[in-house]
N, C-alpha and C. Protein backbone atom coordinates (compact mmCIF):
# COMPACT_ATOMS: atom_id res chain seq x y z
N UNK A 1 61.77 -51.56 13.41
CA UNK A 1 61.41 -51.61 14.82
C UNK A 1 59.90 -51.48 14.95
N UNK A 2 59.13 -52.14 15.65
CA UNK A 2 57.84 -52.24 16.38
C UNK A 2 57.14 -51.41 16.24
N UNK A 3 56.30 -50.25 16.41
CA UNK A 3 55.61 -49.19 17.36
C UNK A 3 55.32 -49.39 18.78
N UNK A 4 55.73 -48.30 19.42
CA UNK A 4 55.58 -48.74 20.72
C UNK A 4 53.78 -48.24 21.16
N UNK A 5 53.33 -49.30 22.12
CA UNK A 5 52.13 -48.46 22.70
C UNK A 5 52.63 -48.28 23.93
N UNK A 6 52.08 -47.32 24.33
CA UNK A 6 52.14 -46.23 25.11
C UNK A 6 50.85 -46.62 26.35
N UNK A 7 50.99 -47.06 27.58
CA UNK A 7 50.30 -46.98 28.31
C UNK A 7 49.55 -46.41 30.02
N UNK A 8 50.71 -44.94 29.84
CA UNK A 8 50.73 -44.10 30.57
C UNK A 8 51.89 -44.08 31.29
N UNK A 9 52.12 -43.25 32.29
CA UNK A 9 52.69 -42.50 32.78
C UNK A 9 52.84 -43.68 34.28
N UNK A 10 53.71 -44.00 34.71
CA UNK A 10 54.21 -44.50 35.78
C UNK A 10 54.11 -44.24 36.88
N UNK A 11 53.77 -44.94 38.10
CA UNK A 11 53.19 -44.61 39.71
C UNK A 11 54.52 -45.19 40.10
N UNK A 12 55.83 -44.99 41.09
CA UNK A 12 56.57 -45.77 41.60
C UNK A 12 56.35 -45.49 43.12
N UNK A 13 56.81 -46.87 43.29
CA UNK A 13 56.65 -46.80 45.30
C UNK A 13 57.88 -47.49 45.59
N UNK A 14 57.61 -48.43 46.58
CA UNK A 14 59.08 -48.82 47.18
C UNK A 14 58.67 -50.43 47.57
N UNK A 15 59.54 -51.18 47.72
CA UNK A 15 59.26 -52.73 48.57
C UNK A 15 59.99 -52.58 49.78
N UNK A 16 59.61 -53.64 50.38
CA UNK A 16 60.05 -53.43 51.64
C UNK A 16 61.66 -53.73 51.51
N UNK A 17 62.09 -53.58 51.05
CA UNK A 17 63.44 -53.74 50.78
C UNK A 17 64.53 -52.69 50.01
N UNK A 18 63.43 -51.47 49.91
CA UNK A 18 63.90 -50.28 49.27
C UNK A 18 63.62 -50.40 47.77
N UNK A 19 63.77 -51.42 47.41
CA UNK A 19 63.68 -51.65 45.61
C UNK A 19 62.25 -50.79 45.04
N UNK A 20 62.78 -50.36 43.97
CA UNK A 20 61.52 -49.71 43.27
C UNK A 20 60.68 -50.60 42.68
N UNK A 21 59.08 -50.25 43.14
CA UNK A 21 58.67 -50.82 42.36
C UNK A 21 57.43 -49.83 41.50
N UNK A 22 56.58 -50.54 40.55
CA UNK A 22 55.44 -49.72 40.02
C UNK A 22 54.28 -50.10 40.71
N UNK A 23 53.56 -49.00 40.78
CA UNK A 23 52.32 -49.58 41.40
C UNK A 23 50.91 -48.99 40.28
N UNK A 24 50.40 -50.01 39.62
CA UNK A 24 49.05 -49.82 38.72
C UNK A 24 48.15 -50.17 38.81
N UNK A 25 47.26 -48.90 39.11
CA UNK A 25 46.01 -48.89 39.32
C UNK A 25 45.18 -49.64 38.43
N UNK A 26 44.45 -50.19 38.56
CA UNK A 26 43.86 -51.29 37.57
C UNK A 26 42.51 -50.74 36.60
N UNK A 27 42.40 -50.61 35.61
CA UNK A 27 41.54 -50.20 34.70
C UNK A 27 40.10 -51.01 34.86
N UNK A 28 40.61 -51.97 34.74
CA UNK A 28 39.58 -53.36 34.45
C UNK A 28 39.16 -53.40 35.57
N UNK A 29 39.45 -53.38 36.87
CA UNK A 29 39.13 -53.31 37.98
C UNK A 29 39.27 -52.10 38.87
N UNK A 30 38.29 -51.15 38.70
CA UNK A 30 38.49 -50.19 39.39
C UNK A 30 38.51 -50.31 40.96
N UNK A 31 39.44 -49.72 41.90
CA UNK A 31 39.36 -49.45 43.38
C UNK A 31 40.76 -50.87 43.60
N UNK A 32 41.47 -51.48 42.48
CA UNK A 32 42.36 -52.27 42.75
C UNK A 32 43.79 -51.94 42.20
N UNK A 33 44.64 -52.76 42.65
CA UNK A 33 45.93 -52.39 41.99
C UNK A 33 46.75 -53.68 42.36
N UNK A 34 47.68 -53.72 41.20
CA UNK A 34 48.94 -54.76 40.78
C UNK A 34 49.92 -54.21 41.32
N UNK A 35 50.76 -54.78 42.10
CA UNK A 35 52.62 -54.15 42.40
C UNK A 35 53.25 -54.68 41.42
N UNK A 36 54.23 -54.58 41.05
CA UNK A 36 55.62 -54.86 39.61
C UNK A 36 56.50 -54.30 40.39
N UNK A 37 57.47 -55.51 41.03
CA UNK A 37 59.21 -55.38 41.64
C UNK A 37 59.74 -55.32 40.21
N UNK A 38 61.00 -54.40 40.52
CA UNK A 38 62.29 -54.36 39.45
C UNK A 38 62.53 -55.92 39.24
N UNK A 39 62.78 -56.59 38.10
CA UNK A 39 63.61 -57.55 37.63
C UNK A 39 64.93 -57.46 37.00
N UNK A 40 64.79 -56.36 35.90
CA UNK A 40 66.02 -56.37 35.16
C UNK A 40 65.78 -54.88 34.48
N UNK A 41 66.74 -54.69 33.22
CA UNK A 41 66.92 -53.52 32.54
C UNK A 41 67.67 -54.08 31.63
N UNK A 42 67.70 -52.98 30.55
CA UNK A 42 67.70 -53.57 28.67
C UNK A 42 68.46 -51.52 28.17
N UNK A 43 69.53 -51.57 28.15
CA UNK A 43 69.99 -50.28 26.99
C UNK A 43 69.87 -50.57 25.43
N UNK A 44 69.30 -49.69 25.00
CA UNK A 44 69.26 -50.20 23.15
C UNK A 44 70.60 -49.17 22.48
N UNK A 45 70.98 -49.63 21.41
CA UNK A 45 72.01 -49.16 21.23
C UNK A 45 71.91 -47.34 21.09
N UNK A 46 71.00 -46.64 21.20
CA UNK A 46 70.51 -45.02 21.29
C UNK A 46 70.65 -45.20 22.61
N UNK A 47 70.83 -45.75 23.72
CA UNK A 47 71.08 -45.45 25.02
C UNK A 47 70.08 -45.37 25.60
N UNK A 48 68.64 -45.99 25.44
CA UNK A 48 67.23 -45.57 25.57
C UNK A 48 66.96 -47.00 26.86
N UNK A 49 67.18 -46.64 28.04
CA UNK A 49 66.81 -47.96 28.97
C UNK A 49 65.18 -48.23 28.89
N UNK A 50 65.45 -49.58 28.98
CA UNK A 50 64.08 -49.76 29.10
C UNK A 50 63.99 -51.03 30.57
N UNK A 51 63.34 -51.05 31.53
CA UNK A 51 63.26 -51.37 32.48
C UNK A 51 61.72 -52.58 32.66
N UNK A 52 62.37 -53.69 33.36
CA UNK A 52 61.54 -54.59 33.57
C UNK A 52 61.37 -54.68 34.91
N UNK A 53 59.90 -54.93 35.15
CA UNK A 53 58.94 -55.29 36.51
C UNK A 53 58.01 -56.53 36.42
N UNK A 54 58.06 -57.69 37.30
CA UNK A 54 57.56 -58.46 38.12
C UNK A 54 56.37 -58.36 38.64
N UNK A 55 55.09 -59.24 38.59
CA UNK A 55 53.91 -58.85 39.40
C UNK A 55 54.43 -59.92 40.69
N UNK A 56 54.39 -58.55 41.26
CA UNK A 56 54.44 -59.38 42.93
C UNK A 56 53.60 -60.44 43.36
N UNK A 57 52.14 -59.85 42.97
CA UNK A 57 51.19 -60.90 43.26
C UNK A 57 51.50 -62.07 42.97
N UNK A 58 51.59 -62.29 41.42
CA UNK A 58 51.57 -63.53 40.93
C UNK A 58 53.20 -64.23 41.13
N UNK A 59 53.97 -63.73 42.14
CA UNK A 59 55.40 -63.72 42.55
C UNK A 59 54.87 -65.11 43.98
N UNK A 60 54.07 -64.37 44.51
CA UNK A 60 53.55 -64.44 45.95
C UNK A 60 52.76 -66.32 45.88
N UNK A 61 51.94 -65.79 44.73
CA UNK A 61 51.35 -67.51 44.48
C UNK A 61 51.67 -68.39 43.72
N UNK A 62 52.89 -67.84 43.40
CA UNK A 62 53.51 -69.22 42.29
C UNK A 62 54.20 -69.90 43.45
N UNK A 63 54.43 -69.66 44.63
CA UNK A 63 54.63 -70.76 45.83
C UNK A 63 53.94 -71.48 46.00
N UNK A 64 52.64 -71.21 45.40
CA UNK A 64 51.23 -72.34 46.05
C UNK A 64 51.19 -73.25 44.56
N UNK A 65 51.56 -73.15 42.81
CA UNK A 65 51.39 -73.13 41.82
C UNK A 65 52.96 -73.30 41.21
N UNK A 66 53.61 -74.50 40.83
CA UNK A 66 54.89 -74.14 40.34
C UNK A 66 54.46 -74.31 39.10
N UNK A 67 55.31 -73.90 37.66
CA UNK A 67 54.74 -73.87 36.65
C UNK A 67 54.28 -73.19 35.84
N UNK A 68 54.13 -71.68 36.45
CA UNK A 68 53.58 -70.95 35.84
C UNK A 68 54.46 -69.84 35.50
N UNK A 69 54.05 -69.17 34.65
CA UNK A 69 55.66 -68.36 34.55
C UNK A 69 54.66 -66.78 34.58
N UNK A 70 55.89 -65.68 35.44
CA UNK A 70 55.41 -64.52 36.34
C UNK A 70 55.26 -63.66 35.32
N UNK A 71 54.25 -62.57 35.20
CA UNK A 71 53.95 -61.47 34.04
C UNK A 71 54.81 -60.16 34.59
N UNK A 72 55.35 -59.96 32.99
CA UNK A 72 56.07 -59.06 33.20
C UNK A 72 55.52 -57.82 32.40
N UNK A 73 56.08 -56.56 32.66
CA UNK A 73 55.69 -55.43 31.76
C UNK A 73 56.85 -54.80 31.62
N UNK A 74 57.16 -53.26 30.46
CA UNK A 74 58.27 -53.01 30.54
C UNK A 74 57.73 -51.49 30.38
N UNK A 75 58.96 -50.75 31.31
CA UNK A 75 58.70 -48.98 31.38
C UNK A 75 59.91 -48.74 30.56
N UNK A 76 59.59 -47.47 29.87
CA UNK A 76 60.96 -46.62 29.08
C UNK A 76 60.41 -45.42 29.11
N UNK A 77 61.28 -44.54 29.48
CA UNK A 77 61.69 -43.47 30.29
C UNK A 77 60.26 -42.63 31.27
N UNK A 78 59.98 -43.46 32.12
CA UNK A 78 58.68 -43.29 32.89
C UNK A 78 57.80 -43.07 32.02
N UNK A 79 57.30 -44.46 30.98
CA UNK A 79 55.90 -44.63 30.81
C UNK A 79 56.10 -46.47 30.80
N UNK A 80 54.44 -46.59 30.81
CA UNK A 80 54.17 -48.31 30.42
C UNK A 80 53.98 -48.52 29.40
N UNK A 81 55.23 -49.46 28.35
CA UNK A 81 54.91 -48.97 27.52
C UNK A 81 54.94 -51.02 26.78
N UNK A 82 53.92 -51.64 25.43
CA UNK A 82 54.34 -52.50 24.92
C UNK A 82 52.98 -53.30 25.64
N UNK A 83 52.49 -53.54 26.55
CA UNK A 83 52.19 -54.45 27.31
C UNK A 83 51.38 -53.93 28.77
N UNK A 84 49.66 -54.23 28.56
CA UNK A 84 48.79 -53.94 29.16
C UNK A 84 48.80 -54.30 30.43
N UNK A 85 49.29 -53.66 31.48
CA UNK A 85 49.48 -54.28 32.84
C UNK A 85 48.48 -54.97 33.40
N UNK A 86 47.39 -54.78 32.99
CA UNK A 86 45.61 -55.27 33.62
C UNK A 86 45.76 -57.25 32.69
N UNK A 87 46.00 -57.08 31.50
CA UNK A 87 46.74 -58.52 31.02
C UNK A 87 47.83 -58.02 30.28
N UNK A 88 48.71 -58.79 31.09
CA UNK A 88 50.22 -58.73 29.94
C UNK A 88 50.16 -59.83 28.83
N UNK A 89 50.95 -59.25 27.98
CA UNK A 89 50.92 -59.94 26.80
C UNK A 89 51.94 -61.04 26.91
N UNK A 90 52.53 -61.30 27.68
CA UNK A 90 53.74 -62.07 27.95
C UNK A 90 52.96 -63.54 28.22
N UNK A 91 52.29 -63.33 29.54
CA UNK A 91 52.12 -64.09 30.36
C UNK A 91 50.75 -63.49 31.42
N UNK A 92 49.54 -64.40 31.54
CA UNK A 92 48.33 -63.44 32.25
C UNK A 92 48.44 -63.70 33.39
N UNK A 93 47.78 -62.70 34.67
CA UNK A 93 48.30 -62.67 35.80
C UNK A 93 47.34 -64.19 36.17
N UNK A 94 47.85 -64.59 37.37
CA UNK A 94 47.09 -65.85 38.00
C UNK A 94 46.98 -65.14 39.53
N UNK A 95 47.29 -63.90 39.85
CA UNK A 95 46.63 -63.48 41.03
C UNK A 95 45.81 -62.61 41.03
N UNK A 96 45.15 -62.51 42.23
CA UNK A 96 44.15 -60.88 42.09
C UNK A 96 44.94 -59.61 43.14
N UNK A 97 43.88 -58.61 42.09
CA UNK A 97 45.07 -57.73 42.76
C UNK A 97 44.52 -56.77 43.88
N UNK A 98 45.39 -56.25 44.31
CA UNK A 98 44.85 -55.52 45.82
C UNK A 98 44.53 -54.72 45.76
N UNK A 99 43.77 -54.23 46.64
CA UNK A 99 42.73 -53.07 47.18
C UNK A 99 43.74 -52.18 47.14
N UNK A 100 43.57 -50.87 46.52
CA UNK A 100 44.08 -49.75 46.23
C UNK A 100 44.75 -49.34 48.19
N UNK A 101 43.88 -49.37 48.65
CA UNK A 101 44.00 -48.61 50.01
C UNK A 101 44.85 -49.40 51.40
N UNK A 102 45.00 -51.16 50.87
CA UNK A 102 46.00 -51.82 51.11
C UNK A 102 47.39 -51.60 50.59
N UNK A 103 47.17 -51.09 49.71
CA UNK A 103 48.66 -51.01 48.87
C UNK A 103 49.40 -49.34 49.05
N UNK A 104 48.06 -48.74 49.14
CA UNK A 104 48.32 -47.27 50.01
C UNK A 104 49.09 -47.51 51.64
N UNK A 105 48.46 -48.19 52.37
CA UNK A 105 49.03 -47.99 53.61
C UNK A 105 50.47 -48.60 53.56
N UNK A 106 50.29 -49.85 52.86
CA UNK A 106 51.80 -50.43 52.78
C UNK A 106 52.91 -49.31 52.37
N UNK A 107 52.62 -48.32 51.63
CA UNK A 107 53.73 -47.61 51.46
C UNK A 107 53.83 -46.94 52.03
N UNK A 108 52.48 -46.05 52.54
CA UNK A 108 53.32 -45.41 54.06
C UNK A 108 54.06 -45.99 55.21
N UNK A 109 53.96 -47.18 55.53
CA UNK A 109 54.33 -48.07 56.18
C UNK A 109 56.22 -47.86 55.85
N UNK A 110 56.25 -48.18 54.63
CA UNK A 110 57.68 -48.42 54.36
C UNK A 110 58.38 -47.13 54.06
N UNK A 111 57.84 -46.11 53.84
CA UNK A 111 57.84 -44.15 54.05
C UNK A 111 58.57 -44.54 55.26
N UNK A 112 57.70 -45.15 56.61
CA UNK A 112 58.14 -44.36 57.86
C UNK A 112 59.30 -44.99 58.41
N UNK A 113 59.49 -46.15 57.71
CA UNK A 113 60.78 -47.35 58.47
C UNK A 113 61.41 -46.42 57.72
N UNK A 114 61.88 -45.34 56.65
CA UNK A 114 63.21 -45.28 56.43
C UNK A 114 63.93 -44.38 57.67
């Protein structure tokens, strides 16, 4: 098996639809951040889930762009772990990402509708 890297510790928020998502603060770009909706989930035979997320962004402009295929990252047991959310190794983002303080209000936003 692999080694895993380890790329911290997990921020979760919500979509407007209740679904969890991650929200990461961006290294490379300080004062910004990427959203990652749930896609899927993976049990290994130790029972160890490991959970896949979606960049919203690049969710958002592959409507304007068909063709491109969406970056994913994967968490196991609340960390980021395998795959640098700032570039995934999968697939690199084709959007930019949002202002920390946009992505702040949006979740209070969706805090207060519940």
């Amino acid at each position: 098996m692999a080694p895993t890297i380890d790329f911290g510790a997990v921020n979760y928020g919500c979509t407007k639809y209740k679904r969890r998502m991650v929200l990461y603060e961006s290294v490379l770009q300080p004062g910004k951040r990427f959203e990652f909706c749930y896609s899927s989930s993976y049990q290994d035979k130790r029972g160890v889930e490991t959970a896949y997320y979606k960049c919203v962004g690049c969710m958002h402009a592959k409507r304007y762009n068909d063709g491109r295929r969406i970056p994913k990252i994967a968490v196991r047991q609340g960390r980021l772990v395998n795959s640098n959310p700032d570039r995934p190794s999968n697939f690199p983002h084709f959007c930019q990402p949002i202002d920390s303080a946009v992505s702040d209000r949006r979740q209070r936003e969706r805090e207060v509708v519940n």
